[in-house]
Protein backbone atom coordinates (compact mmCIF):
# COMPACT_ATOMS: atom_id res chain seq x y z
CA UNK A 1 -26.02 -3.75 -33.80
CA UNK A 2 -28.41 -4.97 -31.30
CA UNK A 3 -28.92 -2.88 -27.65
CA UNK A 4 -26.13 -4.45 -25.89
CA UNK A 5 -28.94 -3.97 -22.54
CA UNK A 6 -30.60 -6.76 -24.33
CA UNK A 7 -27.70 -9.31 -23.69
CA UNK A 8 -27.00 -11.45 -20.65
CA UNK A 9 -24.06 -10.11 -18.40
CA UNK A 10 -21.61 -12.79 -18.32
CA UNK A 11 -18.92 -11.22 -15.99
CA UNK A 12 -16.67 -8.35 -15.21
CA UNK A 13 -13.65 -6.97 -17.12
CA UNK A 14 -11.43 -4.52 -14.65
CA UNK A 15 -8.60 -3.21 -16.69
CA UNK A 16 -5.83 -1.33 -14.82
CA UNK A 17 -2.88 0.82 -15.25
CA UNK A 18 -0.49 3.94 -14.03
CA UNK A 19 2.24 5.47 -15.73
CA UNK A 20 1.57 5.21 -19.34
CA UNK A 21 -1.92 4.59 -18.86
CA UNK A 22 -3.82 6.38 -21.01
CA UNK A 23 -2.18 4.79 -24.11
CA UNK A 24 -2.25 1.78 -23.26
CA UNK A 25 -6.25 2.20 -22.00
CA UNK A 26 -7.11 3.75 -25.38
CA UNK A 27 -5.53 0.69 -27.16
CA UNK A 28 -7.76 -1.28 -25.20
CA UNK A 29 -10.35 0.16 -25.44
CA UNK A 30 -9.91 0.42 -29.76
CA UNK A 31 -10.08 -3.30 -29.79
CA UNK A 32 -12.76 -4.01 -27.57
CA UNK A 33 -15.53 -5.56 -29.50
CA UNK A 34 -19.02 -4.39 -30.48
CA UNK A 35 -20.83 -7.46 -28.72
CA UNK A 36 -18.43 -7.99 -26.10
CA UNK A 37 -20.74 -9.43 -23.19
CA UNK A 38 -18.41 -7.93 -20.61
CA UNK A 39 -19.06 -4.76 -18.48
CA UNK A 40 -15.47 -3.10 -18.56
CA UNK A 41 -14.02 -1.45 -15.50
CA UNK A 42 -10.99 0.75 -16.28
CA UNK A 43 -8.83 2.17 -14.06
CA UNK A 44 -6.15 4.70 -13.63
CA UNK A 45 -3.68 6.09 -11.15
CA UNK A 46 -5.28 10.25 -11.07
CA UNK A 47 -4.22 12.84 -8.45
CA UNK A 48 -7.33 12.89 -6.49
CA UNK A 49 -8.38 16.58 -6.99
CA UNK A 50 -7.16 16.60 -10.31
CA UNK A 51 -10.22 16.65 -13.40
CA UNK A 52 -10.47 13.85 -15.17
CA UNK A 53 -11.45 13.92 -19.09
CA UNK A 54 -10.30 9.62 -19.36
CA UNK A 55 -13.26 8.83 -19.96
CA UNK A 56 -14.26 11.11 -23.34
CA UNK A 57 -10.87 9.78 -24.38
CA UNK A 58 -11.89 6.54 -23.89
CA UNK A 59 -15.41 7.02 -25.19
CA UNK A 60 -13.78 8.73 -28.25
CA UNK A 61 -11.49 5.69 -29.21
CA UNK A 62 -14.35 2.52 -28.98
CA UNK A 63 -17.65 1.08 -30.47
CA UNK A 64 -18.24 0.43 -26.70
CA UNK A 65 -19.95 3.75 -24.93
CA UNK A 66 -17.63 4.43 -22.27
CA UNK A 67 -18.91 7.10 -19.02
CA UNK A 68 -17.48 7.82 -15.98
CA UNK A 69 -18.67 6.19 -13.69
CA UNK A 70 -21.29 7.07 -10.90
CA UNK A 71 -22.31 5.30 -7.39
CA UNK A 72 -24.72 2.85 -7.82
CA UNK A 73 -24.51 2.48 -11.45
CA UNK A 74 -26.35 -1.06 -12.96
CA UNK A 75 -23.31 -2.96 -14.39
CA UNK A 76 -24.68 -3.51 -18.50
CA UNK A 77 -22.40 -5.61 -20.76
CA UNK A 78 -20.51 -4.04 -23.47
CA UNK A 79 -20.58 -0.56 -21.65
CA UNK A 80 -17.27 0.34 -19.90
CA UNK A 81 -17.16 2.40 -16.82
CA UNK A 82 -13.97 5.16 -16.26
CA UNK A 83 -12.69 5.49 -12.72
CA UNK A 84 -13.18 9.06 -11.63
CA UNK A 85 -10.39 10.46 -9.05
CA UNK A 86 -10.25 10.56 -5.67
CA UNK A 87 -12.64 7.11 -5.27
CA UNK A 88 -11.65 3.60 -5.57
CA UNK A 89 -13.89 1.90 -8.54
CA UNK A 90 -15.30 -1.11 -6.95
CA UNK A 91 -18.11 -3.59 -7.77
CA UNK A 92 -20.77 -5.05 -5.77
CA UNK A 93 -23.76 -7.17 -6.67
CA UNK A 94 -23.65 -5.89 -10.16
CA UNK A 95 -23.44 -2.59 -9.47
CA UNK A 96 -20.68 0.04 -9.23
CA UNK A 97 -19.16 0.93 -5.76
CA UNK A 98 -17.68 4.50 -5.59
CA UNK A 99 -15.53 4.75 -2.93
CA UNK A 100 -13.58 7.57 -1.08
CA UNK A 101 -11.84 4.49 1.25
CA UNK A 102 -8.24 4.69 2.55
CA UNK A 103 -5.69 4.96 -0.27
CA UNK A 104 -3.88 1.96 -1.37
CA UNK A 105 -0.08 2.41 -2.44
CA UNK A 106 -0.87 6.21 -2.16
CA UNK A 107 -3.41 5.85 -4.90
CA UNK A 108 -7.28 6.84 -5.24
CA UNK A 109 -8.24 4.82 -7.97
CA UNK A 110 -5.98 1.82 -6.67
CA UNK A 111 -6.02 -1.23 -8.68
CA UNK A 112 -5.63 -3.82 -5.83
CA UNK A 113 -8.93 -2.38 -4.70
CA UNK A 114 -10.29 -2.64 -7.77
CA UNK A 115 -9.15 -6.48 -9.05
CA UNK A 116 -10.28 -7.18 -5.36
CA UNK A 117 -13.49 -6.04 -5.61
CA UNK A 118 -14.12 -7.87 -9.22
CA UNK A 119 -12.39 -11.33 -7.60
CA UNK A 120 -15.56 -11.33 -4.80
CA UNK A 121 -18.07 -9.84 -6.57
CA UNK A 122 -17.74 -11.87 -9.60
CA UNK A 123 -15.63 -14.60 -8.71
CA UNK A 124 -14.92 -17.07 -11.93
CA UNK A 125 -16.58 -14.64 -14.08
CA UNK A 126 -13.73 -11.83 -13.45
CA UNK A 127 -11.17 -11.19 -15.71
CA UNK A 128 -8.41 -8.71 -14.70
CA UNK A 129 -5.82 -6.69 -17.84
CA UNK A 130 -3.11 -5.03 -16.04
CA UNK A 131 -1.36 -2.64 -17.98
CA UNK A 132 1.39 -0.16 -18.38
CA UNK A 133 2.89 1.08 -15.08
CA UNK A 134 6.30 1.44 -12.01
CA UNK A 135 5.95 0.34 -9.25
CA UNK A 136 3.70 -3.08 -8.51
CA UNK A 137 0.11 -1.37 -7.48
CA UNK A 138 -2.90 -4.33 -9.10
CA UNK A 139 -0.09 -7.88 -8.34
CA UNK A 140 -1.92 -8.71 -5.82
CA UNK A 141 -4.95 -7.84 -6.98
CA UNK A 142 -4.72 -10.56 -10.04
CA UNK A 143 -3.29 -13.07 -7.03
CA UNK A 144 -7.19 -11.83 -5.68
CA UNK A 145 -9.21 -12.83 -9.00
CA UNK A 146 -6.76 -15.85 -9.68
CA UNK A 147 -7.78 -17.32 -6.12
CA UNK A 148 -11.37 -16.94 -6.54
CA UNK A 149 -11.29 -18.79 -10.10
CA UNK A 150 -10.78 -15.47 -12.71
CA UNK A 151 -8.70 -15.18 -15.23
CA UNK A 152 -5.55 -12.55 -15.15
CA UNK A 153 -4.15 -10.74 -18.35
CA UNK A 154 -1.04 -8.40 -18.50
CA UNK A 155 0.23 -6.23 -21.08
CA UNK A 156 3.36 -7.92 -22.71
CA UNK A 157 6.49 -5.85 -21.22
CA UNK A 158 7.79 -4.99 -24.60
CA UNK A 159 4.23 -3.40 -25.50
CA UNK A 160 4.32 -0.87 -22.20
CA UNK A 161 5.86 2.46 -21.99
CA UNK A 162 6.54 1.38 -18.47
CA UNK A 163 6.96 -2.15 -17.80
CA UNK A 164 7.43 -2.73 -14.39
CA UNK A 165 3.93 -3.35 -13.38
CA UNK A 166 3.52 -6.51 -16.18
CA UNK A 167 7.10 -7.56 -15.16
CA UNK A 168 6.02 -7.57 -11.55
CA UNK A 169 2.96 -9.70 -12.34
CA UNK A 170 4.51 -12.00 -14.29
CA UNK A 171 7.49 -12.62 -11.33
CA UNK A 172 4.66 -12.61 -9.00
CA UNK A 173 3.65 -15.99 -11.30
CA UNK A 174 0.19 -14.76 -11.29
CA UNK A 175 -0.71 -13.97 -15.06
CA UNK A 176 -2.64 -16.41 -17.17
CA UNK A 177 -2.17 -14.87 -20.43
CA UNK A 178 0.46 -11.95 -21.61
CA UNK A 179 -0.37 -9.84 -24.98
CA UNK A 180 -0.02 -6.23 -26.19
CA UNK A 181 -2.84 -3.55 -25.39
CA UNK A 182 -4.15 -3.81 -28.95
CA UNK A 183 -5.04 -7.82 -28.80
CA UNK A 184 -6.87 -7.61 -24.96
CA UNK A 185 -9.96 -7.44 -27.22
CA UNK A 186 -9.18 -10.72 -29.49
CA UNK A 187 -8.08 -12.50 -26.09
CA UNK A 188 -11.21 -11.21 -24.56
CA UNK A 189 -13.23 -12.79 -27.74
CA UNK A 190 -12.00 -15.83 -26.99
CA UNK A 191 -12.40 -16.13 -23.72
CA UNK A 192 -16.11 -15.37 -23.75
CA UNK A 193 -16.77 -18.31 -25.97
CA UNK A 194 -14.94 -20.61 -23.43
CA UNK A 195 -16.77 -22.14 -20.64
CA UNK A 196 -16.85 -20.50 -17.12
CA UNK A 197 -13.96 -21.87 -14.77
CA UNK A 198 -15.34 -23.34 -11.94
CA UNK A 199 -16.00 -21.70 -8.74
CA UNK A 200 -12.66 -22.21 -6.40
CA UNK A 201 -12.45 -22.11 -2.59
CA UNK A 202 -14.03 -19.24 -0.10
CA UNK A 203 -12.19 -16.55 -0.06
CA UNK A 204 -9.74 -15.79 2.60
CA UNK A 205 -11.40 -13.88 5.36
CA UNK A 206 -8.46 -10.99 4.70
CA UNK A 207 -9.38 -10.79 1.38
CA UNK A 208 -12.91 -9.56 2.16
CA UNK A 209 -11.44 -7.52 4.99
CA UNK A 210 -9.75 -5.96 2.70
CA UNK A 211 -12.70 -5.00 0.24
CA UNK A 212 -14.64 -4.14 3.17
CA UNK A 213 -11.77 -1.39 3.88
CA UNK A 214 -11.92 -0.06 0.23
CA UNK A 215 -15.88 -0.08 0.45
CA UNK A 216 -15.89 2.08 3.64
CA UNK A 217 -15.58 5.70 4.15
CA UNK A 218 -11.27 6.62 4.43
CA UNK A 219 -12.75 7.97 7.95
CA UNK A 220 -14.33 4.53 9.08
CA UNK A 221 -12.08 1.69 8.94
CA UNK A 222 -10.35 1.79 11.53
CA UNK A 223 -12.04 -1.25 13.03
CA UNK A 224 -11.54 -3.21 9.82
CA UNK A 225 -7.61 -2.83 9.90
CA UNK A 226 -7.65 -4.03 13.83
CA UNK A 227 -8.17 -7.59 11.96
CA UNK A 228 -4.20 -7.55 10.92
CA UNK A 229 -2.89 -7.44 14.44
CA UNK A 230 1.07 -8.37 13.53
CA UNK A 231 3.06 -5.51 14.06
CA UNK A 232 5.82 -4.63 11.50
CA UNK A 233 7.89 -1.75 13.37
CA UNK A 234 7.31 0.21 10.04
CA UNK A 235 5.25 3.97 9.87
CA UNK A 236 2.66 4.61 7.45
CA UNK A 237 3.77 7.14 5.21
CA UNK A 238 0.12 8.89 5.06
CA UNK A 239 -0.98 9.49 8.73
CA UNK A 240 2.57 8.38 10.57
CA UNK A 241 0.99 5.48 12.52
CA UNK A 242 1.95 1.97 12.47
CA UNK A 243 1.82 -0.46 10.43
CA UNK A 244 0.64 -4.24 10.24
CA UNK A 245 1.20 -7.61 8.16
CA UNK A 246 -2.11 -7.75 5.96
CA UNK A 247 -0.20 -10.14 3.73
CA UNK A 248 3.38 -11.24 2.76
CA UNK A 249 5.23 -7.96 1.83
CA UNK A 250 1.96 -6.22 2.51
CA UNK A 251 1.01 -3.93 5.43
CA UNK A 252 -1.99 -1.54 6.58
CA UNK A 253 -2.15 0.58 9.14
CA UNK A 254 -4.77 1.39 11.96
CA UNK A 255 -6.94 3.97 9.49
CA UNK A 256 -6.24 1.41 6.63
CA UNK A 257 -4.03 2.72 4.18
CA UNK A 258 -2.76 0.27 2.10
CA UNK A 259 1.12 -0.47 1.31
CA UNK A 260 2.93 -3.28 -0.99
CA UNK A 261 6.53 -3.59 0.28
CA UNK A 262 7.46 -1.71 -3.17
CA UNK A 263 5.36 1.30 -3.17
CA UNK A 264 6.27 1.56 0.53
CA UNK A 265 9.91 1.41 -0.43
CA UNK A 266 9.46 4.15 -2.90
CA UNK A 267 7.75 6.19 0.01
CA UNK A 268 10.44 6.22 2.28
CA UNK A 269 12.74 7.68 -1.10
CA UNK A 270 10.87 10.67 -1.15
CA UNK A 271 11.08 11.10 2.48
CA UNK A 272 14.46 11.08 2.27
CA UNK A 273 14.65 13.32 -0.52
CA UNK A 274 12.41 15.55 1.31
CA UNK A 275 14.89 15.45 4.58
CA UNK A 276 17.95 16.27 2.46
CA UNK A 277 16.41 18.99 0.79
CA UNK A 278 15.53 20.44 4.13
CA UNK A 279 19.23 19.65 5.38
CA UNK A 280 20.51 21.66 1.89
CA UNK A 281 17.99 24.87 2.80
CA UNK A 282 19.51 24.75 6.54
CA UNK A 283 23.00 24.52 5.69
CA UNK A 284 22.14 27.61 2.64
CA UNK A 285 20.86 29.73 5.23
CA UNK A 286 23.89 29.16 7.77
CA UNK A 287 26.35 29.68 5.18
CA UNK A 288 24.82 32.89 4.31
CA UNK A 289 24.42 34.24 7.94
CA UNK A 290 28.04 33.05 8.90
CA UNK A 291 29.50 35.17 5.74
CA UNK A 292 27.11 38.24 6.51
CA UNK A 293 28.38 37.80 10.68
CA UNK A 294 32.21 37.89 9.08
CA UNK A 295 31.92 40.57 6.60
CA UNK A 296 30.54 42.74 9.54
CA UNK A 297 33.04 41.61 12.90
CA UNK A 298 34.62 44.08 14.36
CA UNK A 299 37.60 41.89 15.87
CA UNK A 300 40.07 39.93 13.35
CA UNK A 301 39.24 36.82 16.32
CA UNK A 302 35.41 37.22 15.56
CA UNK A 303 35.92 37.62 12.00
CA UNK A 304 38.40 34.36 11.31
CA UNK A 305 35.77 32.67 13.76
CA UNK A 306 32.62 33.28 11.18
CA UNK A 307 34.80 32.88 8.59
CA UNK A 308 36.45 29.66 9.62
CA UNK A 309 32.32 28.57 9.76
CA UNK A 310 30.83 29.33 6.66
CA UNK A 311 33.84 27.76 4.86
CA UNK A 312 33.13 24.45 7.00
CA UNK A 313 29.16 24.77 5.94
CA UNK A 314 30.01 26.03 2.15
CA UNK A 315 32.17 22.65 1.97
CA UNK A 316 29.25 20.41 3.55
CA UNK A 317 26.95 22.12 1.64
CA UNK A 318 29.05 20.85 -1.61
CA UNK A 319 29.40 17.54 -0.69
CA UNK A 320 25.11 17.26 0.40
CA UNK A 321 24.64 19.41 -2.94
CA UNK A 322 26.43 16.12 -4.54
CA UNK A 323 25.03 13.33 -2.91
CA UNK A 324 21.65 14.82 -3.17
CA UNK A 325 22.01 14.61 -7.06
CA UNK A 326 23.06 10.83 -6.73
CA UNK A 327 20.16 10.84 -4.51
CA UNK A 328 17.69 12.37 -7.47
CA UNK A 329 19.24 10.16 -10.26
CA UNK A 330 18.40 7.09 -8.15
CA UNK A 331 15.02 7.59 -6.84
CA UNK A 332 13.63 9.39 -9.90
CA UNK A 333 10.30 7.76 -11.27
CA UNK A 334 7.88 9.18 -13.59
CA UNK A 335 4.68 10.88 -12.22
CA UNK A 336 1.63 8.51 -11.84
């Protein structure tokens, strides 16, 4: 097999996913082929102080090598590069882009950033694979590469242990072609042998805004997000200050956290989870003191007072205890 260093680079594969991931990743990666004249940028949603081994799973499963990747690495075609957490994986002038910029959707890898970063750097020669996934993190990240002339993949519903990210692509209307994990390679094939689509329009000024964010340090970008001055009357759920229209059902704030309305949605669940828990701990502790303050009155008056209370907090308590199962069973969603 010849030195794949030796071929010509003809573009930019970012493949993304979240829940489910790493299945649906190594199934990529299995059918990637030997010659493919693609670098590969893969992506998943990681805790950002968690270690990451992705990449020896990944490395393990393909004729491609596959490392994680490092700042400043030379993009090389059939080589794929592993998104390491707590950075954004980004591209610029063939080169990788670590980045420790403002989280998108909560997430550090964040596959907007990513397909965002592959639509300008690459432009018609950037193909995007979302993958397995809740919630709707990388949609408008294939709307990105689809603009700027790419080509946008998604894992076929059926095919994902989670299927809301594909199904939100494909409402979104902005896949080109659906197919399971193991055929991205075959489709990828193909698609090399094709010509190159035509360069489209220049991009959106918000769209590089937007990279420009990702590419900065999560400290400096404040001045960036000051381009989206439409207030929304909505809080960031990271740092508490406002929010503005970056897009339609898309918002940033002043520091320039990223939110889709979906993942902002799901935000304000576990905030309210997080109240009625606190609510629950309160009315525990009340319940508690009231019986403790009965047991020990002195006067039957004091006594049928603290009493009279901790059976009014002992039946609130039952009914929050109840509606904060409901609560649970509704908002539950697996772990990124």
């Amino acid at each position: 097999m010849s030195d794949p260093r030796d071929r010509r680079l003809r573009g930019v594969v970012a493949v993304g996913a979240s829940a489910g991931g790493v299945e649906a990743l190594t199934r990529v990666a299995e059918g990637l082929p030997g010659d493919l004249p693609y670098a590969v940028l893969m992506a998943l949603h990681l805790p950002r102080h968690a270690p990451s081994v992705l990449a020896d799973i990944v490395d393990r499963r393909t004729a491609l090598p596959a490392v994680a990747a490092q700042d400043g690495m030379k993009l090389e075609p059939g080589r794929i590069y592993v998104a390491v957490p707590g950075h954004h994986l980004l591209t610029q002038d063939h080169h990788i882009v670590l980045s420790t910029g403002p989280t998108e959707s909560g997430h550090s890898p964040a596959l907007n950033a990513l397909f965002r970063s592959a639509a300008l750097a690459f432009g018609p020669r950037a193909i995007a694979v979302l993958l397995s996934g809740v919630l709707d993190d990388g949609v408008l990240g294939l709307a990105a590469i689809r603009s700027q002339g790419g080509t946008t993949v998604c894992q076929t519903p059926e095919d994902a242990l989670f299927p809301d990210m594909p199904n939100n692509a494909l409402r979104a209307g902005v896949v080109d072609h659906t197919v399971s994990a193991a055929d991205v390679g075959p489709l990828l094939r193909k698609l090399a042998a094709e010509e190159v689509r035509p360069p489209r329009r220049t991009p959106d000024p918000s769209l590089a805004t937007e990279n420009q964010i990702a590419m900065s340090d999560r400290f400096q970008s404040a001045g960036e997000s000051e381009s989206f001055p439409e207030p929304t009357g909505f809080i960031c759920p990271d740092c508490k200050g406002s929010l503005q229209a970056a897009g339609d059902a898309h918002f940033r704030c002043h520091v320039g956290h990223a939110w889709t309305a979906d993942a902002l949605l799901s935000a304000r669940d576990r905030e309210v989870e997080s109240a009625i828990w606190v609510a629950v701990r309160s009315l525990t502790e009340k319940s508690r003191l009231a019986h403790q303050l009965a047991e020990k009155a002195t006067s039957i008056v004091v006594q049928q007072r603290y009493s009279d209370m901790a059976a009014e907090t002992d039946k609130a308590l039952a009914v929050l205890r109840e509606r904060l199962a409901l609560v649970e069973d509704g908002f539950r969603t697996p772990d990124d």
